[in-house]
Protein backbone atom coordinates (compact mmCIF):
# COMPACT_ATOMS: atom_id res chain seq x y z
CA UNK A 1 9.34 -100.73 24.42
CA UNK A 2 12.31 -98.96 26.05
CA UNK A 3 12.58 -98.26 29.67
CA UNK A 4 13.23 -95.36 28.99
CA UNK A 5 10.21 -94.31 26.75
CA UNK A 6 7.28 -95.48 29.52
CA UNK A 7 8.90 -93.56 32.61
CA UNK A 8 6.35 -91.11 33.57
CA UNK A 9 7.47 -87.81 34.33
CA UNK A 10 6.73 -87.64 38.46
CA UNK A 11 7.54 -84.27 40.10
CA UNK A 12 7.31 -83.37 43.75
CA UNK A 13 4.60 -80.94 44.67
CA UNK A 14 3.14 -79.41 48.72
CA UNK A 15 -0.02 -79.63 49.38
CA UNK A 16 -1.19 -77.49 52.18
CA UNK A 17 -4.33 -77.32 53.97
CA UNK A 18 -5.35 -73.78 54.73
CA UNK A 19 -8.73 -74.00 56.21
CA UNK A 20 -8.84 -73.55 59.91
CA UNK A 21 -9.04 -77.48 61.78
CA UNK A 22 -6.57 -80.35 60.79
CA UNK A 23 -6.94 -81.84 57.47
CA UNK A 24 -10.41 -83.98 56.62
CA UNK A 25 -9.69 -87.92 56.52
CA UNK A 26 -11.49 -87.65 53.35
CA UNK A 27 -9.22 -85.60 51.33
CA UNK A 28 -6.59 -87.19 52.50
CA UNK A 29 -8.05 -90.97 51.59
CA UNK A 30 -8.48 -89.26 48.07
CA UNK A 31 -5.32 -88.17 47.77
CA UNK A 32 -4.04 -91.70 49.40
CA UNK A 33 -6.12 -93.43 46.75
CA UNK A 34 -5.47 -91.40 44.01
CA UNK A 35 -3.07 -93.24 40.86
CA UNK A 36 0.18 -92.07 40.21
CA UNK A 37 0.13 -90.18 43.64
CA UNK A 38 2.77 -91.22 46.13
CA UNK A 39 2.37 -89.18 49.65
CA UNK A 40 6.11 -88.98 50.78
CA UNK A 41 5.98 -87.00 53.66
CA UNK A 42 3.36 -85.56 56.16
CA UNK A 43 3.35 -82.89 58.93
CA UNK A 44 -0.16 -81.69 60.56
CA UNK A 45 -0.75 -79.14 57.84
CA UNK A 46 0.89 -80.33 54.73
CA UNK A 47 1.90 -83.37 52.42
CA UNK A 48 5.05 -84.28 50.20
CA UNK A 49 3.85 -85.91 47.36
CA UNK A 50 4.88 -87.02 43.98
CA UNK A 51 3.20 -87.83 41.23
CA UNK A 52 2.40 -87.52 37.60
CA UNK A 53 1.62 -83.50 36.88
CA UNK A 54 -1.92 -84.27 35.35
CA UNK A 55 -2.86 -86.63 38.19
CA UNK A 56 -1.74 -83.72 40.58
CA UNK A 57 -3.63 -80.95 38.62
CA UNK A 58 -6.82 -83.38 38.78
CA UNK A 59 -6.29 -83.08 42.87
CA UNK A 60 -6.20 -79.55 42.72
CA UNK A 61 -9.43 -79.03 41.14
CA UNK A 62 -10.71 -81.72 43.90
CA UNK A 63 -9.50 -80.08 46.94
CA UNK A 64 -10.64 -76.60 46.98
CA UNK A 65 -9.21 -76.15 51.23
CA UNK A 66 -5.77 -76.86 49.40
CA UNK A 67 -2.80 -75.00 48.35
CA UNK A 68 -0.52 -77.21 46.39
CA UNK A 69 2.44 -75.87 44.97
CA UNK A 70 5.67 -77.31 43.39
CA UNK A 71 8.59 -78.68 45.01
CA UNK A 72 11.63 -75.72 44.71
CA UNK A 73 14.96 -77.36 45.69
CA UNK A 74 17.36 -74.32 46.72
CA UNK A 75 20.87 -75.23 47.01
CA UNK A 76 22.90 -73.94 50.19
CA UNK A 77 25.79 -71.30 49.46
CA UNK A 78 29.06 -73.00 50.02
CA UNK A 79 30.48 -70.49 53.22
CA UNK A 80 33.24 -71.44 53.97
CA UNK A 81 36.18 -69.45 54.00
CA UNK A 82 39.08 -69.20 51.28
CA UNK A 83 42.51 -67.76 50.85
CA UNK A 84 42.80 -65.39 48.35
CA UNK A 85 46.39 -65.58 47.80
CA UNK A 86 48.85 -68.08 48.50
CA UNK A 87 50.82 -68.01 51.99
CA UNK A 88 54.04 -67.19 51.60
């Protein structure tokens, strides 16, 4: 089998916790725990994770406190200035 043909497709995804209190140890030792689920970053109220999209959607339906929502990567305007005709 190819290398190519068994790469799972992983995608980045936030999960937020919007109940009131920091986040329960035991949604986050599910999440920890959970296959295909890699926790990349963490602040006090949300996680960067990636993972396989199925395993992720299975977490949703876990974790009712959570808000998880795909990863948007928004490029940053170039601003810098330019001449619009040559100096002469």
């Amino acid at each position: 089998m190819d290398f190519r043909e068994s790469k799972i497709s992983m995608s980045r995804y936030i999960l937020r916790y919007k109940a009131p209190g920091t986040k329960p140890q035991q949604d986050l030792l599910r999440i920890r725990e959970a296959a295909g689920v890699k926790i990349l970053d963490e602040s006090p109220r949300m996680l960067l994770v990636e993972g396989d999209d199925e395993k992720i959607k299975g977490l949703r339906n876990d974790l009712s406190d959570w808000l998880v929502t795909p990863e948007v990567q928004i490029s940053v305007p170039d601003t810098r200035y330019r001449i619009k005709r040559p100096i002469e």
